[in-house]
Protein backbone atom coordinates (compact mmCIF):
# COMPACT_ATOMS: atom_id res chain seq x y z
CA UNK A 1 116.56 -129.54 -10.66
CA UNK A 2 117.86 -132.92 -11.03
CA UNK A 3 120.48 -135.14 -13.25
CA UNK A 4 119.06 -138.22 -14.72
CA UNK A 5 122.32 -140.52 -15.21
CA UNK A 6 121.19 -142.75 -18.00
CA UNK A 7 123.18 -146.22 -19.03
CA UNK A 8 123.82 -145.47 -22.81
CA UNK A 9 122.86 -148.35 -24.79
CA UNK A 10 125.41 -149.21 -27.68
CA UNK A 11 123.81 -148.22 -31.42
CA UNK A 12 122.12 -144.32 -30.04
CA UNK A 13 124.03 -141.11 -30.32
CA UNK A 14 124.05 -139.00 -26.91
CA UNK A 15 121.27 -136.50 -28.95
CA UNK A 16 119.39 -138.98 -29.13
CA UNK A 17 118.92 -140.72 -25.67
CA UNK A 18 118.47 -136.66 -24.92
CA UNK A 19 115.21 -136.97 -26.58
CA UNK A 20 113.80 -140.18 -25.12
CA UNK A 21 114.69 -139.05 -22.10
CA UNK A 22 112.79 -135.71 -22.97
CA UNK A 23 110.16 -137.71 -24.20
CA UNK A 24 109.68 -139.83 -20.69
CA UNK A 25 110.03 -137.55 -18.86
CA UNK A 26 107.10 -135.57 -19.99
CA UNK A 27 104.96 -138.82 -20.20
CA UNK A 28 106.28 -138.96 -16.49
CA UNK A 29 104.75 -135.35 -15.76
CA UNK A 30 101.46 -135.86 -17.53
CA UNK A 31 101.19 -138.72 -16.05
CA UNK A 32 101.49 -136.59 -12.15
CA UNK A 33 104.85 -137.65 -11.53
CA UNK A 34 106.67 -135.31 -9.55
CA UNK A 35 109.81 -133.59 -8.62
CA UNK A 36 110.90 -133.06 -12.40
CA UNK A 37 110.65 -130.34 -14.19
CA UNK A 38 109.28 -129.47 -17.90
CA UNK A 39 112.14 -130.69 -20.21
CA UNK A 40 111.92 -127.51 -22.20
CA UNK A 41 115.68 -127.18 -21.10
CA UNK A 42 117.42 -130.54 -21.65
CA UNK A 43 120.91 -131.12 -22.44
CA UNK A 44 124.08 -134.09 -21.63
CA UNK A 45 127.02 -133.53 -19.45
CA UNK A 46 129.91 -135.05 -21.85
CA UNK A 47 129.22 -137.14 -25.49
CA UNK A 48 129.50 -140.55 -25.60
CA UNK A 49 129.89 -141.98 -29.63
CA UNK A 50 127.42 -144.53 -30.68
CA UNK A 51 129.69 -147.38 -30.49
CA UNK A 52 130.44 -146.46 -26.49
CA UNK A 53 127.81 -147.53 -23.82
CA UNK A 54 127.38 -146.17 -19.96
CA UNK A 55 127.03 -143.12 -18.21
CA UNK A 56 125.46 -140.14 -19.57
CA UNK A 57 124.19 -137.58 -17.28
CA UNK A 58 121.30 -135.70 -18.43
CA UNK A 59 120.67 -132.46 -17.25
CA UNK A 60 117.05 -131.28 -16.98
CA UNK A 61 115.81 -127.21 -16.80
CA UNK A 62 117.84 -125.29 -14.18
CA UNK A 63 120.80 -128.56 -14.17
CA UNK A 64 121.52 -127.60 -17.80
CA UNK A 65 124.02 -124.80 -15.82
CA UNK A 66 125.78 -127.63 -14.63
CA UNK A 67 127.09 -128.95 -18.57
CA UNK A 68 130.03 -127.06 -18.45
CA UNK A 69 131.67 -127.89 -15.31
CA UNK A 70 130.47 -131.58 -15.82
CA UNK A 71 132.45 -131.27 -19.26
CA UNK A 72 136.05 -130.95 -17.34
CA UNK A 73 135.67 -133.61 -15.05
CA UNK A 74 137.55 -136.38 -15.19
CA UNK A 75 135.84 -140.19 -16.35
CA UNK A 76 136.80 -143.58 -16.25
CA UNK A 77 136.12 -146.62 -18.99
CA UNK A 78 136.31 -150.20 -19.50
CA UNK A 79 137.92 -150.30 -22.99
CA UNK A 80 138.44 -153.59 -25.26
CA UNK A 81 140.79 -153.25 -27.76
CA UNK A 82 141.57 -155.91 -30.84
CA UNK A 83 145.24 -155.98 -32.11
CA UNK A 84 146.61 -156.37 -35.42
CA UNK A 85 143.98 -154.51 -36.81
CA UNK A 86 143.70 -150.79 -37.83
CA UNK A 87 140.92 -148.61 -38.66
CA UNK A 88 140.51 -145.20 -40.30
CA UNK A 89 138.42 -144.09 -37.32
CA UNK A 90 140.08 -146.10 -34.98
CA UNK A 91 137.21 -148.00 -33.58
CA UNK A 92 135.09 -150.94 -35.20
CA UNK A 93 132.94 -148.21 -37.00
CA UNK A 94 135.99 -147.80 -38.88
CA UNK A 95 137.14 -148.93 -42.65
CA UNK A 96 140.16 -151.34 -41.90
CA UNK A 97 143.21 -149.66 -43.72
CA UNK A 98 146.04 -152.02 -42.18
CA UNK A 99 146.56 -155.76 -41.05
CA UNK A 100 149.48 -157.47 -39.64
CA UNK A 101 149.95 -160.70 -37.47
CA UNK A 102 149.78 -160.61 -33.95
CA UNK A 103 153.18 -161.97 -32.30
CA UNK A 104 153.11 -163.69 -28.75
CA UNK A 105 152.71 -161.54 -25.92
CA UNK A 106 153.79 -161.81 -22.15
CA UNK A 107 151.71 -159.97 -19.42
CA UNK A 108 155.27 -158.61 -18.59
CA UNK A 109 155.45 -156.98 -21.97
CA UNK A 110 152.07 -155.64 -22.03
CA UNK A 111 152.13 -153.98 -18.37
CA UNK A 112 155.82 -152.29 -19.68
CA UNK A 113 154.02 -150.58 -22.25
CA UNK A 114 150.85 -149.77 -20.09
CA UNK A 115 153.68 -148.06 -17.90
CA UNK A 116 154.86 -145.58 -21.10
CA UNK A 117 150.96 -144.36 -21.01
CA UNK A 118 150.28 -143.66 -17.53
CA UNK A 119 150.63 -139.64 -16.05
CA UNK A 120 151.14 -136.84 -17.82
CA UNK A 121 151.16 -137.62 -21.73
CA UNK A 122 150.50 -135.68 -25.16
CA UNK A 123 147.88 -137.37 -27.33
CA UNK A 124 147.36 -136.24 -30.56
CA UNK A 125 143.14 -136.08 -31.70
CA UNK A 126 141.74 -138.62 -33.99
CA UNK A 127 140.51 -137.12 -37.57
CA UNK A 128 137.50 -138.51 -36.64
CA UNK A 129 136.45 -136.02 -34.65
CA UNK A 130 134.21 -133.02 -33.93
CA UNK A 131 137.26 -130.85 -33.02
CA UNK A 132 137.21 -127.85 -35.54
CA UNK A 133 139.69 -126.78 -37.98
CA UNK A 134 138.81 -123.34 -39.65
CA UNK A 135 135.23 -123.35 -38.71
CA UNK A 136 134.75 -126.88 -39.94
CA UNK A 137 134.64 -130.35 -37.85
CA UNK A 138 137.61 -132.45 -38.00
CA UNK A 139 135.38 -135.04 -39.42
CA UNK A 140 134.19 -133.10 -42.17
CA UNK A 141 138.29 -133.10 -43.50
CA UNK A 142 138.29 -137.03 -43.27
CA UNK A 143 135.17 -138.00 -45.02
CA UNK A 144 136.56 -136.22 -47.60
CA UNK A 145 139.88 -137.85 -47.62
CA UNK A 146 141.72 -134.84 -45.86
CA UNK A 147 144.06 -135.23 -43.02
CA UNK A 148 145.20 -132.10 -41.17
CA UNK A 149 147.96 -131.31 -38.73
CA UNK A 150 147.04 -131.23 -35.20
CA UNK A 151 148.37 -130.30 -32.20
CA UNK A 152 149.19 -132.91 -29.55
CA UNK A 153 147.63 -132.13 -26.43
CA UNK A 154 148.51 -132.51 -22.66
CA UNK A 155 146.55 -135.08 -20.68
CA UNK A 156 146.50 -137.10 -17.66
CA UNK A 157 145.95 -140.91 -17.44
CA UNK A 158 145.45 -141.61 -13.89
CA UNK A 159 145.18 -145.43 -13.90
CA UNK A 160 145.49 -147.68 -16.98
CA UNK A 161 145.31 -151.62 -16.05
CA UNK A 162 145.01 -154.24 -17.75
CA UNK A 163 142.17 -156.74 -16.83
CA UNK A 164 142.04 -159.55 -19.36
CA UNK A 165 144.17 -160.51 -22.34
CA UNK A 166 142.93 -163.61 -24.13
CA UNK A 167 146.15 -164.70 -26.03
CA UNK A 168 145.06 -164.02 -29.26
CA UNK A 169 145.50 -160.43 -29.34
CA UNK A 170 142.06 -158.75 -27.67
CA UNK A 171 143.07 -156.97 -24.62
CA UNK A 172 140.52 -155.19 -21.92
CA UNK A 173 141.89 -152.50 -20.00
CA UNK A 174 140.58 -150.01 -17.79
CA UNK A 175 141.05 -146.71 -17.54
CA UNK A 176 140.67 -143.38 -15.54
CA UNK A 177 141.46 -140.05 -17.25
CA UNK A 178 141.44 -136.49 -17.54
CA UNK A 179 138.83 -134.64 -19.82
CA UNK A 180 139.34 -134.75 -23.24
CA UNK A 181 141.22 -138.16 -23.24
CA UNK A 182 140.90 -140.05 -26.78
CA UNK A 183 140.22 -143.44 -25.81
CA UNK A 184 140.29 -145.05 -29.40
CA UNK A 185 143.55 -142.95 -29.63
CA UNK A 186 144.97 -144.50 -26.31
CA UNK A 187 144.06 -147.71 -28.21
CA UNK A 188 145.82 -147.36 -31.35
CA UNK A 189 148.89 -146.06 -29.87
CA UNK A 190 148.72 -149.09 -27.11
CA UNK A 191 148.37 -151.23 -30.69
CA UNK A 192 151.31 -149.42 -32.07
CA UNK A 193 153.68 -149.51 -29.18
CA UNK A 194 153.09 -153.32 -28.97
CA UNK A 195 153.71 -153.43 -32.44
CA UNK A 196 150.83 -154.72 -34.87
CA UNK A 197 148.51 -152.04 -34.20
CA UNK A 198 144.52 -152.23 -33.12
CA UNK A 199 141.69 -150.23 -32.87
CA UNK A 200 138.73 -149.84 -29.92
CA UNK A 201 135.81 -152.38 -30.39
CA UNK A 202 134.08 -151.46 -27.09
CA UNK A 203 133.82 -148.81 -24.66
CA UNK A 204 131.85 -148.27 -21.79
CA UNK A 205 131.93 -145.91 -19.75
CA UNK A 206 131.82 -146.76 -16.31
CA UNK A 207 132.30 -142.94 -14.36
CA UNK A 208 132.35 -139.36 -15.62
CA UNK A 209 132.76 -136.90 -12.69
CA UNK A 210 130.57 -137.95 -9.41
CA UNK A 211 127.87 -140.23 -11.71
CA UNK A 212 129.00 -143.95 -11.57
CA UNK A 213 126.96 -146.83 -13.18
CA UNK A 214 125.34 -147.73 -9.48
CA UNK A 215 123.69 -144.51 -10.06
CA UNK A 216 122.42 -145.29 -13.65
CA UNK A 217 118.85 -146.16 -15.45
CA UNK A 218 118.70 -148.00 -18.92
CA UNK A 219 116.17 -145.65 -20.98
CA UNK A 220 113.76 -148.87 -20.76
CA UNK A 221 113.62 -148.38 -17.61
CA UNK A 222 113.21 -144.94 -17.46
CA UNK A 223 110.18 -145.87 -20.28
CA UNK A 224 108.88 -148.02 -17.74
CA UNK A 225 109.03 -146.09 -14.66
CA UNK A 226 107.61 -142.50 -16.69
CA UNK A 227 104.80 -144.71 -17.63
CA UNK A 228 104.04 -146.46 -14.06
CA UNK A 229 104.35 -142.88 -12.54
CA UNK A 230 107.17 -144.15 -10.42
CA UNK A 231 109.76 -141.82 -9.41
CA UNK A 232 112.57 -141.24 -11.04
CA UNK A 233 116.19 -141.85 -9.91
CA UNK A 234 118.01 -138.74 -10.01
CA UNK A 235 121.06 -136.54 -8.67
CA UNK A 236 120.76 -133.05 -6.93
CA UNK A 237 122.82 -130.05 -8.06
CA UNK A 238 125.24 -130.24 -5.01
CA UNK A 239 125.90 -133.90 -5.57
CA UNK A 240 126.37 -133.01 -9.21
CA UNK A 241 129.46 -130.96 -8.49
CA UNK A 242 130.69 -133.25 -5.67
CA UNK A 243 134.02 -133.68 -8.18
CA UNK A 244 134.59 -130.02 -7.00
CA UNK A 245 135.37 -128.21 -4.10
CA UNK A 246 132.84 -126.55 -2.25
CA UNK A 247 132.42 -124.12 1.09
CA UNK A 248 128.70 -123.72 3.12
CA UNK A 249 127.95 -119.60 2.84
CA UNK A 250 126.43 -117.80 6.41
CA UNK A 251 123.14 -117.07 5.50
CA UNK A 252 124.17 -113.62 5.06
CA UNK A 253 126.91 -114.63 2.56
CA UNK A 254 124.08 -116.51 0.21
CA UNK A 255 121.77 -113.71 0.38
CA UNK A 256 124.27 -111.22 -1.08
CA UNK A 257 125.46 -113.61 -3.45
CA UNK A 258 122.03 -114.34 -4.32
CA UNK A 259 121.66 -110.19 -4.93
CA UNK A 260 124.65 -110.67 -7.44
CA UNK A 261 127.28 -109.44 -5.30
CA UNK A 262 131.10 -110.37 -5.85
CA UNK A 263 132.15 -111.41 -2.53
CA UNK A 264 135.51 -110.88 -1.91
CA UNK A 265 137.69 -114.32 -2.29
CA UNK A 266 139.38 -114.20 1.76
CA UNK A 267 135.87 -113.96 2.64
CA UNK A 268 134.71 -117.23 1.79
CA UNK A 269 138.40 -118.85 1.02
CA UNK A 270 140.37 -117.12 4.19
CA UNK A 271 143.01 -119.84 3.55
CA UNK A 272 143.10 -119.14 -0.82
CA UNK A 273 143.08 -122.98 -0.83
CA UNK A 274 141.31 -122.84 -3.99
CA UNK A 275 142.84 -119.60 -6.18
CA UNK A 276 143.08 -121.21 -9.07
CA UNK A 277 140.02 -123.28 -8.92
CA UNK A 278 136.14 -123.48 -9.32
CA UNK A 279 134.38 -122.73 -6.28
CA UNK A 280 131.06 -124.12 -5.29
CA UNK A 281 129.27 -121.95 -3.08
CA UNK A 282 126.57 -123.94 -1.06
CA UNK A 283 123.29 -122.45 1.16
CA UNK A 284 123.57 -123.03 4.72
CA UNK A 285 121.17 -126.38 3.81
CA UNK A 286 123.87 -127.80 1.77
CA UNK A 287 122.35 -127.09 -1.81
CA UNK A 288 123.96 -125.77 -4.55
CA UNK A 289 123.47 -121.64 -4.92
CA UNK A 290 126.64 -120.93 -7.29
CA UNK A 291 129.84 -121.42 -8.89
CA UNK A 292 132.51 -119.12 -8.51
CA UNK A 293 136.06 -118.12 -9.13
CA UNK A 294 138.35 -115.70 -8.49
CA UNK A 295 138.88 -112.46 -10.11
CA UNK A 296 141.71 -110.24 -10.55
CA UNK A 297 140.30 -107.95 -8.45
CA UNK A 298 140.02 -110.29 -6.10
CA UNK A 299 136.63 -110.83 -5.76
CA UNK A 300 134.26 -114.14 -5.66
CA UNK A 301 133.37 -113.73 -9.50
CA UNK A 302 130.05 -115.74 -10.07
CA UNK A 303 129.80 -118.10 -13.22
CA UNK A 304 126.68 -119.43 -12.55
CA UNK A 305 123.83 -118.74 -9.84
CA UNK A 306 121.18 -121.89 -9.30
CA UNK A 307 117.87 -121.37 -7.77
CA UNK A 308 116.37 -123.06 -4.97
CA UNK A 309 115.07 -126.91 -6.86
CA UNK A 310 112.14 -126.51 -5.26
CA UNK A 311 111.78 -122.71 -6.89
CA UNK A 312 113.72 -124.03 -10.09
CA UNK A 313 110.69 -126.81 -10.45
CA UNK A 314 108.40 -123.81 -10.34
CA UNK A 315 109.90 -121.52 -12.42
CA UNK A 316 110.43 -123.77 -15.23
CA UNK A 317 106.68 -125.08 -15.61
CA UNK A 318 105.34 -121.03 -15.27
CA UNK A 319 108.38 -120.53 -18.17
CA UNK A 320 107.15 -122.89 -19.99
CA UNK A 321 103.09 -122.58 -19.59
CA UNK A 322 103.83 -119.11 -20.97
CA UNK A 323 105.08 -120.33 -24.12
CA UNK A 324 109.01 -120.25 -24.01
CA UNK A 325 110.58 -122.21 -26.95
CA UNK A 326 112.90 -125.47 -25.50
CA UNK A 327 116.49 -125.17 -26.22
CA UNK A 328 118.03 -128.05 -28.52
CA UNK A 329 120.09 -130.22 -26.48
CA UNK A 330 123.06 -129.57 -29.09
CA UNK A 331 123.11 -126.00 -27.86
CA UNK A 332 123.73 -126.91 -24.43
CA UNK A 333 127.21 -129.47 -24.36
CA UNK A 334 130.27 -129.54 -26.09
CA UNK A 335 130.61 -131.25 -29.39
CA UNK A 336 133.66 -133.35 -28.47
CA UNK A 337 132.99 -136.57 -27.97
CA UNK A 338 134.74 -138.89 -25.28
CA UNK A 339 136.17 -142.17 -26.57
């Protein structure tokens, strides 16, 4: 079952590219296109906000197992910031709440701030948010002029560079992060430790896990190539999880697994290199047949068991010729968006 990595345009939600991209790919199939599957199962592998363009993998029928693990891994965006302005959502979709002028800046005194926000930091979430306070959405609290206390949470900036600053207070940086990462926050707090504030005017993002940009299709394309019957760019399960780390079964191994036995852990990780992480377990042929982790019994504790594509293809027309509702793509990824 394949990924479809899809270039975000600016202006859509991530719910809604889901939909076109139901949409051609089922023109695609009526059409005799093959190798994709009915999108009666479609869902995204991390939110972008409407404002934020790039890559958005979309998962299609049996992929849809893969949202979760695609959720923790770690992206990387090409931000550009404006200072001396704030917003109330901290990006240009915001209401401006505060001003101030912007005072001449050195490169030198922009990288020694860059510094303060690279490794291990705390970063509090924006109100702006769909991070839930009582039951109820962040954002819900703000529209109604509500501001909670939240928690500051741990993160990792990996890189943060700075690759143009025009003099007159718009900066573009890029950076590379750990899930979860805030980037309009980063932003603001960049503003703030320079000292007249700012807020995000674009984002794109140009990595999330293994998907890059190189790897992407703009949804006109996508119209395009559904409608020509061309075939469709996409990204196997295995390569999917290639952020994670991975050991090839004996064929033995994958059939018991594929019974829904618990293998123990020194059986397939004699070394316990990986104890404390997600475990792909791959078919002798490479492709993806599970993720795992250890138990405390100490046994290969399966989180989620893929079928063969070819099989997964299968299955999912036969599910869906016998009348099997499709799941709503908001059922199927997190809420919290990135940026």
């Amino acid at each position: 079952m394949p990924v479809l990595v899809i270039d975000k345009p600016q202006g859509l939600t991530s719910f809604a590219v889901v939909k076109a991209v139901a949409r051609h790919v089922r023109t695609y199939r009526s059409g005799g296109g093959q190798g994709m599957p009915d999108p009666s199962r479609v869902g995204h592998g991390g939110t972008l906000d409407p404002l934020a363009t790039g890559v958005l993998p979309v998962c299609i029928g049996e992929s849809t197992k893969l949202a979760p693990f695609l959720l923790d891994a770690h992206k990387a965006y090409e931000a550009t910031i404006r200072l001396g302005v704030q917003t109330d959502t901290l990006d240009a979709e915001g209401r401006v709440v505060a001003e101030a002028p912007v005072p001449p800046l050195t490169l030198e005194q922009i990288e020694a701030v860059l510094q303060r926000f690279r490794g291990a930091i705390m970063q509090v979430p924006p109100m702006h948010s769909a991070l839930k306070r009582d039951g109820k959405p962040l954002y819900e609290y703000a529209r109604q002029g509500q501001e909670v206390d939240r928690q500051a949470r741990p993160l990792t900036i990996f890189e943060l560079r700075l690759v143009d600053y025009d003099g007159a207070g718009q900066l573009r940086l890029f950076a590379r992060c750990s899930k979860g990462t805030y980037i309009r926050v980063l932003a603001s707090d960049i503003g703030l430790a320079l000292g007249p504030g700012a807020h995000l005017t674009a984002l794109r993002r140009t990595a999330s896990g293994p998907f890059t940009l190189a790897q992407s299709i703009t949804l006109d394309d996508l119209a395009s190539r559904a409608a020509q019957g061309v075939a469709l760019p996409s990204v196997g399960l295995a390569e999917s999880l290639a952020h994670m780390p991975a050991v090839v079964l004996t064929q033995h191994q994958a059939y018991r697994v594929g019974m829904g036995q618990k293998l123990p852990w020194g059986e397939v990780d004699p070394l316990a290199a990986h104890t404390t992480q997600l475990l792909c377990f791959l078919r002798p042929d490479g492709t993806l047949l599970a993720v795992a982790e250890r138990n405390d019994a100490g046994l290969a504790s399966l989180r989620r068991v893929f079928l063969p594509e070819t099989e997964a293809v299968e299955a999912a027309s036969e599910r869906n010729s016998e009348g099997f509702a499709p799941i709503d793509a908001g059922n199927v990824h997190s809420p919290a968006r990135d940026g």
